[in-house]
N, C-alpha and C. Protein backbone atom coordinates (compact mmCIF):
# COMPACT_ATOMS: atom_id res chain seq x y z
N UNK A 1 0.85 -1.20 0.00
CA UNK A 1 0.00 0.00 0.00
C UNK A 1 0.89 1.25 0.00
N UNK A 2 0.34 2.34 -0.61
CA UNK A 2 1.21 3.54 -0.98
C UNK A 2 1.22 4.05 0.09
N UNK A 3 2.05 4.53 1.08
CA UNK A 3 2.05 5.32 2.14
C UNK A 3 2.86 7.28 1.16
N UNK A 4 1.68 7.81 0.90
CA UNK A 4 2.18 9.16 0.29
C UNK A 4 2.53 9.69 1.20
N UNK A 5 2.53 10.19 2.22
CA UNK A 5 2.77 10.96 2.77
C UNK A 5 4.79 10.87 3.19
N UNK A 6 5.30 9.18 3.21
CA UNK A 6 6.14 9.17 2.95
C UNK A 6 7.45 9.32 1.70
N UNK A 7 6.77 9.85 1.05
CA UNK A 7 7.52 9.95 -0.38
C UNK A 7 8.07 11.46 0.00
N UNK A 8 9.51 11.51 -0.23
CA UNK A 8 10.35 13.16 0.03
C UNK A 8 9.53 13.69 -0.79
N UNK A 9 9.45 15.12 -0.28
CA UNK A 9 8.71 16.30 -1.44
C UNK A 9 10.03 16.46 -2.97
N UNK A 10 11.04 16.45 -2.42
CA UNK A 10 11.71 16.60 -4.18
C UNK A 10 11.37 15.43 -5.09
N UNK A 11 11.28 14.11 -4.49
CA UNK A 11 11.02 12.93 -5.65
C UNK A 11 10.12 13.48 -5.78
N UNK A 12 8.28 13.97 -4.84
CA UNK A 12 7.18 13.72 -5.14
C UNK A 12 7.07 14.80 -6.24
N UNK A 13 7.99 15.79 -5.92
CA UNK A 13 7.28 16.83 -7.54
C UNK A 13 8.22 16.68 -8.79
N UNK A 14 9.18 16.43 -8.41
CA UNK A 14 9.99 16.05 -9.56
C UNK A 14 9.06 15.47 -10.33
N UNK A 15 8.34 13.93 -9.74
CA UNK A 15 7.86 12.95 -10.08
C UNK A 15 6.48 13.91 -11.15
N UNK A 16 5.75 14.65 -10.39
CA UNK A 16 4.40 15.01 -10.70
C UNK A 16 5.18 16.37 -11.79
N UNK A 17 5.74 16.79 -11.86
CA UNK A 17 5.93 17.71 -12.83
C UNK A 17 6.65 16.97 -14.00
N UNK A 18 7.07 15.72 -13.57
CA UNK A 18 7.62 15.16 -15.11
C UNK A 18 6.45 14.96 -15.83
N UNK A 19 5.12 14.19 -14.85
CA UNK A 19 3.95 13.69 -16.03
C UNK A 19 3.43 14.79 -16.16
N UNK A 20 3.28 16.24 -15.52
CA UNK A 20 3.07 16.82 -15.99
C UNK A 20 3.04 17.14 -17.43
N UNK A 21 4.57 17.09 -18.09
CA UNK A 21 4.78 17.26 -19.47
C UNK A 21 4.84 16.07 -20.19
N UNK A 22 4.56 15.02 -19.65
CA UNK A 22 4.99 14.12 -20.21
C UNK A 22 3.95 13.07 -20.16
N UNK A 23 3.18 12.91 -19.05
CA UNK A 23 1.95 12.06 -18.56
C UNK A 23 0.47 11.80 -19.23
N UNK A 24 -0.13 10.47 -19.16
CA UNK A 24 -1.30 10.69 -19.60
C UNK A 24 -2.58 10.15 -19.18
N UNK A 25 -3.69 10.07 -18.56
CA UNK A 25 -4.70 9.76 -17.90
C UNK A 25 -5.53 9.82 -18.66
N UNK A 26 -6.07 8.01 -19.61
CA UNK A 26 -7.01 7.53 -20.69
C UNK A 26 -7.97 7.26 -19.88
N UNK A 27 -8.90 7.19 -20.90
CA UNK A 27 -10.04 5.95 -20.69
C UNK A 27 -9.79 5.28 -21.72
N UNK A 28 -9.79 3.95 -21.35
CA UNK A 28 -10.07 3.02 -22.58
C UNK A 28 -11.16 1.80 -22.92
N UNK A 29 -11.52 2.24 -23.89
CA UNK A 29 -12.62 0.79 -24.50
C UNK A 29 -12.40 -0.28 -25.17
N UNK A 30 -12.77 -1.18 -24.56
CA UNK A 30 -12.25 -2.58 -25.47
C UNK A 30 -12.95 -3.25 -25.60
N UNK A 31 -13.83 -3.40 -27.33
CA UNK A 31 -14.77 -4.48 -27.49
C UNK A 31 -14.49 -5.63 -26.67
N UNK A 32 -15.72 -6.47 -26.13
CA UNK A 32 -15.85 -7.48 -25.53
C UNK A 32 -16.88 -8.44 -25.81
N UNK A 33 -16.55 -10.09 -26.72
CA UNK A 33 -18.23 -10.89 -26.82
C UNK A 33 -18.41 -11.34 -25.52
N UNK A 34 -17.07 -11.36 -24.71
CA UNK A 34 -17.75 -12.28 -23.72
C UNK A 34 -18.10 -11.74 -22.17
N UNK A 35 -18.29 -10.67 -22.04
CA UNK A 35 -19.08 -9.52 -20.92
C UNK A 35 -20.41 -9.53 -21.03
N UNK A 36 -21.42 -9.17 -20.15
CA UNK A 36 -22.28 -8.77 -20.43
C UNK A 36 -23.30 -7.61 -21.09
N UNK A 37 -21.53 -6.49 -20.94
CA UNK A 37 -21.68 -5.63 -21.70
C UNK A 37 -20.57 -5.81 -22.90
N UNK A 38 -21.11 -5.08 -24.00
CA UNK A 38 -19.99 -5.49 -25.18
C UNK A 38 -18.91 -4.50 -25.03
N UNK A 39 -18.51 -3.31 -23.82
CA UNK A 39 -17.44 -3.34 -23.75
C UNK A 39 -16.66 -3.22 -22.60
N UNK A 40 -15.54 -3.63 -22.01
CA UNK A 40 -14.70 -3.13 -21.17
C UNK A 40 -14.13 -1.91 -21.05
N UNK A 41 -14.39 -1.16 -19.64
CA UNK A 41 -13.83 0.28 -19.78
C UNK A 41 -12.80 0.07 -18.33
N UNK A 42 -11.02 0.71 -19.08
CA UNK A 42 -10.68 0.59 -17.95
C UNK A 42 -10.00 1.96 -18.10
N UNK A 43 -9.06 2.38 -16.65
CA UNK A 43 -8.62 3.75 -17.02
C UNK A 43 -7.39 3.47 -16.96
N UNK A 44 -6.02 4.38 -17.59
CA UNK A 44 -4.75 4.14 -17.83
C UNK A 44 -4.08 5.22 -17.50
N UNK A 45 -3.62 5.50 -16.70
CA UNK A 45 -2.22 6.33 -16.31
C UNK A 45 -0.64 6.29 -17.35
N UNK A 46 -0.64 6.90 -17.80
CA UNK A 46 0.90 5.83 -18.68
C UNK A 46 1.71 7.17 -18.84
N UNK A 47 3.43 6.77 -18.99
CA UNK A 47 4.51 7.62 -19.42
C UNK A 47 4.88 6.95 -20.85
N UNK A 48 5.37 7.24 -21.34
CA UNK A 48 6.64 6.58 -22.31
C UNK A 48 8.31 7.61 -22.65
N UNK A 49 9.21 7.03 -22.50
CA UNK A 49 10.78 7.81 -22.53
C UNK A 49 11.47 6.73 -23.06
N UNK A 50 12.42 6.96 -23.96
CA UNK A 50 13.90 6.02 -24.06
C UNK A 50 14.44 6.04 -22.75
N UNK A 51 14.69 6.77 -21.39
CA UNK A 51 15.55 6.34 -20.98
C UNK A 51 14.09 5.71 -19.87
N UNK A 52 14.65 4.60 -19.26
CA UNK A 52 13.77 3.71 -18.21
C UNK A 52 14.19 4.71 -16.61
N UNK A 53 15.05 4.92 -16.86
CA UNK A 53 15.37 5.44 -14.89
C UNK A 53 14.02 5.80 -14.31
N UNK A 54 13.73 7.40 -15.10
CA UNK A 54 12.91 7.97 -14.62
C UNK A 54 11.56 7.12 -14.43
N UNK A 55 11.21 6.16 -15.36
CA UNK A 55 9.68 5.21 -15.40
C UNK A 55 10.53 4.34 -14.02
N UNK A 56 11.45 3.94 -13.55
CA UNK A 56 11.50 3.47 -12.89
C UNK A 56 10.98 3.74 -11.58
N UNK A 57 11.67 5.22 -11.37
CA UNK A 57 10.89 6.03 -10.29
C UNK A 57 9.31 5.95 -9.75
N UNK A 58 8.85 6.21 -11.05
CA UNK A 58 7.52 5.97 -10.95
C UNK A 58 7.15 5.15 -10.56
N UNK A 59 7.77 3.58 -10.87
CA UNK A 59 7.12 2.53 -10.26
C UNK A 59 7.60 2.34 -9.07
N UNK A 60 8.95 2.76 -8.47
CA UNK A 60 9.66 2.34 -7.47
C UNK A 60 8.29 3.30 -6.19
N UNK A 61 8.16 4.80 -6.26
CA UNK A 61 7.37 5.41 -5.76
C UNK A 61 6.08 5.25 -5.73
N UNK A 62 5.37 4.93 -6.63
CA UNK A 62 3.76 4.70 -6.70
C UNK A 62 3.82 2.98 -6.29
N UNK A 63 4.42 2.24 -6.49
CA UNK A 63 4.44 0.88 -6.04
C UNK A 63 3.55 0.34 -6.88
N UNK A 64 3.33 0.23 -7.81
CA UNK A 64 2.05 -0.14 -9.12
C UNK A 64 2.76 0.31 -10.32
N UNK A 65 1.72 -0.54 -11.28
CA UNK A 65 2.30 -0.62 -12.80
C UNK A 65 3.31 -1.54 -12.65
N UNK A 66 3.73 -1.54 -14.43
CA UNK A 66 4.51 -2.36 -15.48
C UNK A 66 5.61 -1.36 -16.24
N UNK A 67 6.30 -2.05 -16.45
CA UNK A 67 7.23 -1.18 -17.28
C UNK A 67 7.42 -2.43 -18.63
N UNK A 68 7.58 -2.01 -19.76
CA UNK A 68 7.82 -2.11 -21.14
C UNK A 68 8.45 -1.28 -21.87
N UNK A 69 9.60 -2.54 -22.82
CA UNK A 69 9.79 -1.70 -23.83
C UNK A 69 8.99 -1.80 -25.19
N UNK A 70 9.52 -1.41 -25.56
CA UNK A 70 8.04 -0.96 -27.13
C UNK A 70 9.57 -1.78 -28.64
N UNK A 71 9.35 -2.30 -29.21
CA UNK A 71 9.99 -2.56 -30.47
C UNK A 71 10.96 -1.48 -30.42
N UNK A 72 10.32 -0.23 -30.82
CA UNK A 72 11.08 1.23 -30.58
C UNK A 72 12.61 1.41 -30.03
N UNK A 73 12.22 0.58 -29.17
CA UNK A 73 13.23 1.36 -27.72
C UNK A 73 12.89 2.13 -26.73
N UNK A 74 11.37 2.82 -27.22
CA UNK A 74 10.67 3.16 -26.32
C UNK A 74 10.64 2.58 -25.08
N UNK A 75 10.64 2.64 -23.81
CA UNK A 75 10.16 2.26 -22.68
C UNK A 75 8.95 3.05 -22.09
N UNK A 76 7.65 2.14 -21.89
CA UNK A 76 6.57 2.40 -21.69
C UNK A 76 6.29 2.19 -20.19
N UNK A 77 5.73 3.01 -19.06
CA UNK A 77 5.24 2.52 -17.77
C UNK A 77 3.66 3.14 -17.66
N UNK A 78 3.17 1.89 -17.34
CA UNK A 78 1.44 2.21 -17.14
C UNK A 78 0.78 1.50 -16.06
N UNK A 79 -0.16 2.37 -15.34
CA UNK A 79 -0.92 1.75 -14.72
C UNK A 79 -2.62 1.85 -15.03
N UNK A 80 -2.59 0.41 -15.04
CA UNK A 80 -4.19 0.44 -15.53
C UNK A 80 -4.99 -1.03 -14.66
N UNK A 81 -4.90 -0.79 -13.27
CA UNK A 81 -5.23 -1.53 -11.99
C UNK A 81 -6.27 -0.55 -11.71
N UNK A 82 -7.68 -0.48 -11.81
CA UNK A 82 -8.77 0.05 -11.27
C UNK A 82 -8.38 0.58 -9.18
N UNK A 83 -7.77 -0.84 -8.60
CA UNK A 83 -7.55 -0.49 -7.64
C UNK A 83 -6.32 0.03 -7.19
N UNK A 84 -5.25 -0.20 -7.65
CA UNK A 84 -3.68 0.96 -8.23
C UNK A 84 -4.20 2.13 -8.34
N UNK A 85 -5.01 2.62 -9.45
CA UNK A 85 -5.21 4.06 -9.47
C UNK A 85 -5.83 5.03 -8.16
N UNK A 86 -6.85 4.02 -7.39
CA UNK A 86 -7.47 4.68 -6.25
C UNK A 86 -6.56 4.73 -5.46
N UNK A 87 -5.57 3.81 -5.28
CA UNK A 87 -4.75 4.21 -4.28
C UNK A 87 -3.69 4.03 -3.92
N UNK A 88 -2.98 4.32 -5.30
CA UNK A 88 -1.80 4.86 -5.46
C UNK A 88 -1.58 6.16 -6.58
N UNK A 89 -2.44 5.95 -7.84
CA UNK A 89 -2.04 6.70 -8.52
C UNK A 89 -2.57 8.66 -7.91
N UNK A 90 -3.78 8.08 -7.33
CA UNK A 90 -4.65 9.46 -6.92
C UNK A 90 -4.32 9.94 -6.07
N UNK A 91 -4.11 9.26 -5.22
CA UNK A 91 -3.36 10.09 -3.81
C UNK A 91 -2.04 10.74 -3.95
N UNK A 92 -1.28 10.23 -4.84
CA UNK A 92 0.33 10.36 -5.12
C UNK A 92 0.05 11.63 -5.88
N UNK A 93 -1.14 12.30 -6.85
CA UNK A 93 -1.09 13.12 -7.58
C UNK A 93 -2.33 14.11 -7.02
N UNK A 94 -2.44 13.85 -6.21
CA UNK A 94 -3.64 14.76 -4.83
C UNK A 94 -2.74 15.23 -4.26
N UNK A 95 -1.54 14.68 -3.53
CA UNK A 95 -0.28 15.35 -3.01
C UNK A 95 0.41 16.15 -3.66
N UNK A 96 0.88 15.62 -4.47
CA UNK A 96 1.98 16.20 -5.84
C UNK A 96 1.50 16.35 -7.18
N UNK A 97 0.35 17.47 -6.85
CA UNK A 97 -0.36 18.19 -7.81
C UNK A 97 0.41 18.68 -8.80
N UNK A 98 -0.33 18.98 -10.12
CA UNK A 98 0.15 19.72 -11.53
C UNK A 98 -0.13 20.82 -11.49
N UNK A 99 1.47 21.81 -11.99
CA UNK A 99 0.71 23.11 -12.35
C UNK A 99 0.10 23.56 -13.78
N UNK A 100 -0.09 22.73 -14.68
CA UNK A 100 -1.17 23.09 -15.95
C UNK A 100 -2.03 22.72 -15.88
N UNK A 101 -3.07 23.95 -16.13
CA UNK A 101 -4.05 23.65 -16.08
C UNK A 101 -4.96 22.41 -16.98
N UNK A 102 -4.09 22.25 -18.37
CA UNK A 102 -4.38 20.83 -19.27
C UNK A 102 -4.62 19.72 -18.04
N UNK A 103 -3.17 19.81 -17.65
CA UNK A 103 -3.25 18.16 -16.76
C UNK A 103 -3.95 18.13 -15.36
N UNK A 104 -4.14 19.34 -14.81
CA UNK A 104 -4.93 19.43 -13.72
C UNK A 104 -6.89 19.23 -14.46
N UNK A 105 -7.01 19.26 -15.03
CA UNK A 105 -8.52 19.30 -16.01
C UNK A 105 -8.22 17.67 -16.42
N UNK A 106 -7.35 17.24 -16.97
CA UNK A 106 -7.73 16.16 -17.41
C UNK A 106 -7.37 15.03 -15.99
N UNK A 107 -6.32 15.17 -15.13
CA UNK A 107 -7.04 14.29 -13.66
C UNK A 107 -7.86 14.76 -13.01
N UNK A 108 -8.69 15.69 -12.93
CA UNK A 108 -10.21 15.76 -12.00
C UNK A 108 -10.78 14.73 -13.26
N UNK A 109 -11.32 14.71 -14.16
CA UNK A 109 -12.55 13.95 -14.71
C UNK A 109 -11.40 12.59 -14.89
N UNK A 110 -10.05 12.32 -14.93
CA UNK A 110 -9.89 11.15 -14.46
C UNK A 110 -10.67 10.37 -13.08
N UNK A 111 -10.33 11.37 -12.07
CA UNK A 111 -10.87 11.20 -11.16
C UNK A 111 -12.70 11.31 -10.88
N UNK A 112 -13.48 11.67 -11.54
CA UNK A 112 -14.71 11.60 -11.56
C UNK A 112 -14.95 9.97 -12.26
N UNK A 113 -14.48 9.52 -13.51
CA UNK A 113 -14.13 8.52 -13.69
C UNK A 113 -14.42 7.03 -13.21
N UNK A 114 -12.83 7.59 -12.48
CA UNK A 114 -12.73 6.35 -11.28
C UNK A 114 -13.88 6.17 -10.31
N UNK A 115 -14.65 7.57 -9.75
CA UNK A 115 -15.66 7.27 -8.66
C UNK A 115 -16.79 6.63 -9.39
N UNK A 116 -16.85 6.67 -10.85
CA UNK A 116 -18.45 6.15 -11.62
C UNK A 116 -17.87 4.59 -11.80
N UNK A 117 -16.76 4.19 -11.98
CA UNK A 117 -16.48 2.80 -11.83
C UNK A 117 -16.25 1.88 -10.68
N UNK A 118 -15.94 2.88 -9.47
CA UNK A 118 -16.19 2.14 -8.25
C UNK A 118 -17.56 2.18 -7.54
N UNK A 119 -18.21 2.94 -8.03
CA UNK A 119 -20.00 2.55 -8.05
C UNK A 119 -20.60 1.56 -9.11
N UNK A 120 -19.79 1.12 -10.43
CA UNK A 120 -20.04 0.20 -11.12
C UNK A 120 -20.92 0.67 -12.22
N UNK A 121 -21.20 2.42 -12.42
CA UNK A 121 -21.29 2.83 -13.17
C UNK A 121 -20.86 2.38 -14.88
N UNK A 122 -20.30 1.95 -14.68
CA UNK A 122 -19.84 1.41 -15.94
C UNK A 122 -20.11 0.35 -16.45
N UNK A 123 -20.60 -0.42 -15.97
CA UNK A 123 -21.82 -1.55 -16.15
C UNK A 123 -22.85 -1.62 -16.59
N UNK A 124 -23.39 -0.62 -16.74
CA UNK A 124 -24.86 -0.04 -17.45
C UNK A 124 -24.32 1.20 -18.72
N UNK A 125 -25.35 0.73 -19.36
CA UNK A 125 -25.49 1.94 -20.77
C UNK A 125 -25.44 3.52 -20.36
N UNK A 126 -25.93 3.82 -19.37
CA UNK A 126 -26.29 5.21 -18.72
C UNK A 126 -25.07 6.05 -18.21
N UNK A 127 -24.58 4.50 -17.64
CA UNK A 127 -22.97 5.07 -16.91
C UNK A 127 -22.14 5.08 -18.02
N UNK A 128 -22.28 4.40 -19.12
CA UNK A 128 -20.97 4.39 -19.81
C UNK A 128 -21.63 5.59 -20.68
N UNK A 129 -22.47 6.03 -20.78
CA UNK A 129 -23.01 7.02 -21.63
C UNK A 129 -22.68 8.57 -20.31
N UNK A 130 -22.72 8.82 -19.43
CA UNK A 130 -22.30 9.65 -18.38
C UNK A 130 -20.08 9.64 -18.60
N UNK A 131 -19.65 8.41 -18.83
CA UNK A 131 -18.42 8.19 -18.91
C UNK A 131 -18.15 8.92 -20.28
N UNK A 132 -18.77 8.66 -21.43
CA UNK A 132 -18.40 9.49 -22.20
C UNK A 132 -18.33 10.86 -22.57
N UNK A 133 -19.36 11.50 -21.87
CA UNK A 133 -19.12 12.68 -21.38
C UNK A 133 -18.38 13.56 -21.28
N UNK A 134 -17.63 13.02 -20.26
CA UNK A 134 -16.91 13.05 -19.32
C UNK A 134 -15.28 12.99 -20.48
N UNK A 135 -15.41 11.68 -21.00
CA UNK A 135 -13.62 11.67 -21.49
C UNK A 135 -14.14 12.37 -22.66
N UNK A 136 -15.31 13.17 -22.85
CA UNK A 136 -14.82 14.20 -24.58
C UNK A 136 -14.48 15.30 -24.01
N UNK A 137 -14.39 15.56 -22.56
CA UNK A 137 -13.40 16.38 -22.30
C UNK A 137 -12.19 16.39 -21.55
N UNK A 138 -11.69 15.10 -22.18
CA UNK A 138 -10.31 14.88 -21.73
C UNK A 138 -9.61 14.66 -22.84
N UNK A 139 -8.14 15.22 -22.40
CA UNK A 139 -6.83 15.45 -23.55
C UNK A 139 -7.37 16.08 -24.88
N UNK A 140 -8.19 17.12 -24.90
CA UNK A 140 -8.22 18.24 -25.57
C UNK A 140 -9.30 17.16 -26.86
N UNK A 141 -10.04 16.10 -26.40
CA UNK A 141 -10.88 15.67 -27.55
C UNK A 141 -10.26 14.49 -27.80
N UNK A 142 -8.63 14.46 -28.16
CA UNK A 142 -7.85 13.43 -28.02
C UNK A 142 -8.33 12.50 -29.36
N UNK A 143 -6.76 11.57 -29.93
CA UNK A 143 -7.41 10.95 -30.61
C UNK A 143 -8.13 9.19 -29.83
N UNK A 144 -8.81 9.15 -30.32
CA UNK A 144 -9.77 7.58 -29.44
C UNK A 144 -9.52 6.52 -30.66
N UNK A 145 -9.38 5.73 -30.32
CA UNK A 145 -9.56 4.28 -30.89
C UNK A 145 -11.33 4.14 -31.29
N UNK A 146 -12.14 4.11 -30.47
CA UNK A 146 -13.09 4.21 -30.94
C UNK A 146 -14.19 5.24 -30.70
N UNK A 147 -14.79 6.12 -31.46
CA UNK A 147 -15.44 7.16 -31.09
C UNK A 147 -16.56 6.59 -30.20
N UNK A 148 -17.64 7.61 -29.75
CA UNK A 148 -18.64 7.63 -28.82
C UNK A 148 -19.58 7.00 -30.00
N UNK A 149 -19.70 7.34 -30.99
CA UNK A 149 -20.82 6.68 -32.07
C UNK A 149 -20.38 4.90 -32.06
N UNK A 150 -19.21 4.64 -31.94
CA UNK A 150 -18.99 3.31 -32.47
C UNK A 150 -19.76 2.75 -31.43
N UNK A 151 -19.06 3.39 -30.16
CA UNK A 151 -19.21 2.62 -28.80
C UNK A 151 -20.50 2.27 -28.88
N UNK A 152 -21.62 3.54 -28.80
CA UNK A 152 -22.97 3.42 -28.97
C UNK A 152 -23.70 2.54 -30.12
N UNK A 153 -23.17 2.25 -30.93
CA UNK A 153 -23.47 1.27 -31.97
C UNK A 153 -23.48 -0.08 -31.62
N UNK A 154 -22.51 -0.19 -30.79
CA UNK A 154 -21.90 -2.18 -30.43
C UNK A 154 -23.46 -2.38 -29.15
N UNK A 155 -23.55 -1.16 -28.57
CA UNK A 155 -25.16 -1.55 -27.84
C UNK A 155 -26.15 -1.92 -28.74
N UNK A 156 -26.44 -1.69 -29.91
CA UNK A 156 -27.15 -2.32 -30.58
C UNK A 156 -26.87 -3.44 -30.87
N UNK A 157 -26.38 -3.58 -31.72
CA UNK A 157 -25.89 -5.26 -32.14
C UNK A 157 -24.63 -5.35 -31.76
N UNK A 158 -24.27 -6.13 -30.33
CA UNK A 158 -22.86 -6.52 -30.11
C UNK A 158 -22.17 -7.14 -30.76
N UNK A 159 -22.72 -8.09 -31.50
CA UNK A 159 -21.91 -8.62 -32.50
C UNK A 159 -21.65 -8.45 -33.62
N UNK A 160 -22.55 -7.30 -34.40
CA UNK A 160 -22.44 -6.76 -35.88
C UNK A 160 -22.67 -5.27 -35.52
N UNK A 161 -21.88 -4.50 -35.29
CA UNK A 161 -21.42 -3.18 -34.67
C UNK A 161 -22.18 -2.20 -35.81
N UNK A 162 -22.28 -2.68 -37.09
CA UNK A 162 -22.39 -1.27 -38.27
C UNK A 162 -24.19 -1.98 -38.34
N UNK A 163 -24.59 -3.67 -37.92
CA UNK A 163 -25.85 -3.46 -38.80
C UNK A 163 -27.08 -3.30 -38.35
N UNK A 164 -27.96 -2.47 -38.70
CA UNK A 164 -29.18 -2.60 -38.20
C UNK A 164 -30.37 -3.48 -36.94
N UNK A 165 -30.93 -3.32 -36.13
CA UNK A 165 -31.87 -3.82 -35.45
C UNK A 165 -32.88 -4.56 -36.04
N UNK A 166 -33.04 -5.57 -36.21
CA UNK A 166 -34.20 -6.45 -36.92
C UNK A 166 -35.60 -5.97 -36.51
N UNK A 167 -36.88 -5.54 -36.89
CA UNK A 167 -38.10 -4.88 -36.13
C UNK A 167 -38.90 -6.21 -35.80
N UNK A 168 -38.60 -7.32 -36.51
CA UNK A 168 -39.35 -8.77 -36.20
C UNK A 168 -38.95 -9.00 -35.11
N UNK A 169 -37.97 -9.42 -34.89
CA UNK A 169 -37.42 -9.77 -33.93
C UNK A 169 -37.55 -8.81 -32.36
N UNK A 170 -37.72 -7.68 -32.28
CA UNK A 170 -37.50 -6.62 -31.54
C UNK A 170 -39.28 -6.58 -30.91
N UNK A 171 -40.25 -7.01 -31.82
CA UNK A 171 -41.88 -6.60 -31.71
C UNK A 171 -42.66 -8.45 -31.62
N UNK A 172 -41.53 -9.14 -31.96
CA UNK A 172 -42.32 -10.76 -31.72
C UNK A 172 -42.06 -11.37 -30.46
N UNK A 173 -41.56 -10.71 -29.83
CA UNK A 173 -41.60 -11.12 -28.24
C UNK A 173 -42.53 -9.95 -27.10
N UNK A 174 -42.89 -9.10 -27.57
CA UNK A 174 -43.50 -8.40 -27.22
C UNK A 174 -45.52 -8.17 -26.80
């Protein structure tokens, strides 16, 4: 468990002013046949740098996440633990706040987020329709893997995302 309050103040802002420029707080969607909903929403904290030290930090201090390298040479560190983020990633960056206003805007509705998925908000159409909301105003619109139309589409037919609702089918059980 993250004890923040023990982390020195020079690592802790060093730390929070690197993701500052460098940091990023997703939502992500990932078709799913075998959920009850057709998709998985999880949230992602992530860096990426050639050099690993600094991602090391991150993990050595937040005590959560993975580190990867990428084909690249890239080295990638992310956390995307629903329960990592509550309590490590949030508290660590509740302490060792950002001064832009970009990244201070895009962790509050990270953080609104996280509270609609630990109510399970995200389990229902309503919540994930409240979730989207929410991330079209994060990272400036940002590019998405899949827009809010797709998402809303796979609720119709989970398994044929582009085709139509049958009206037989929809009015013969009725």
């Amino acid at each position: 468990m993250l004890k923040v309050k023990e982390i020195p103040p020079e690592i802790g802002y060093y730390l929070a002013g690197f993701a500052d420029g460098e940091g990023s707080f997703n939502v992500v969607f990932r078709p799913r046949n075998d959920y009850s909903m057709p998709w998985k929403i999880s949230l992602c904290f992530n860096i990426s740098q050639r050099d690993p030290v600094i991602l090391a930090l991150f993990k050595r201090y937040l005590k959560c996440g993975t580190m990867r390298r990428r084909k690249d040479g890239v080295w990638y560190y992310e956390v995307n633990n629903l329960r990592a983020i509550k309590e490590n990633v949030i508290p660590f960056f509740k302490r060792f706040n950002f001064l832009s206003a970009r990244m201070k805007r895009n962790f509050s509705k990270f953080i609104q987020i996280s509270e609609l998925m630990e109510e399970g908000k995200h389990l229902t159409r309503e919540g994930i329709e409240e979730i989207l909301k929410i991330r079209r105003k994060m990272n400036n619109g940002g590019k998405r893997k899949y827009s809010d139309e797709e998402i809303r589409m796979r609720f119709t037919n989970p398994q044929r995302p582009y085709a139509k609702p049958s009206e037989d089918i929809e009015n013969s059980e009725g």
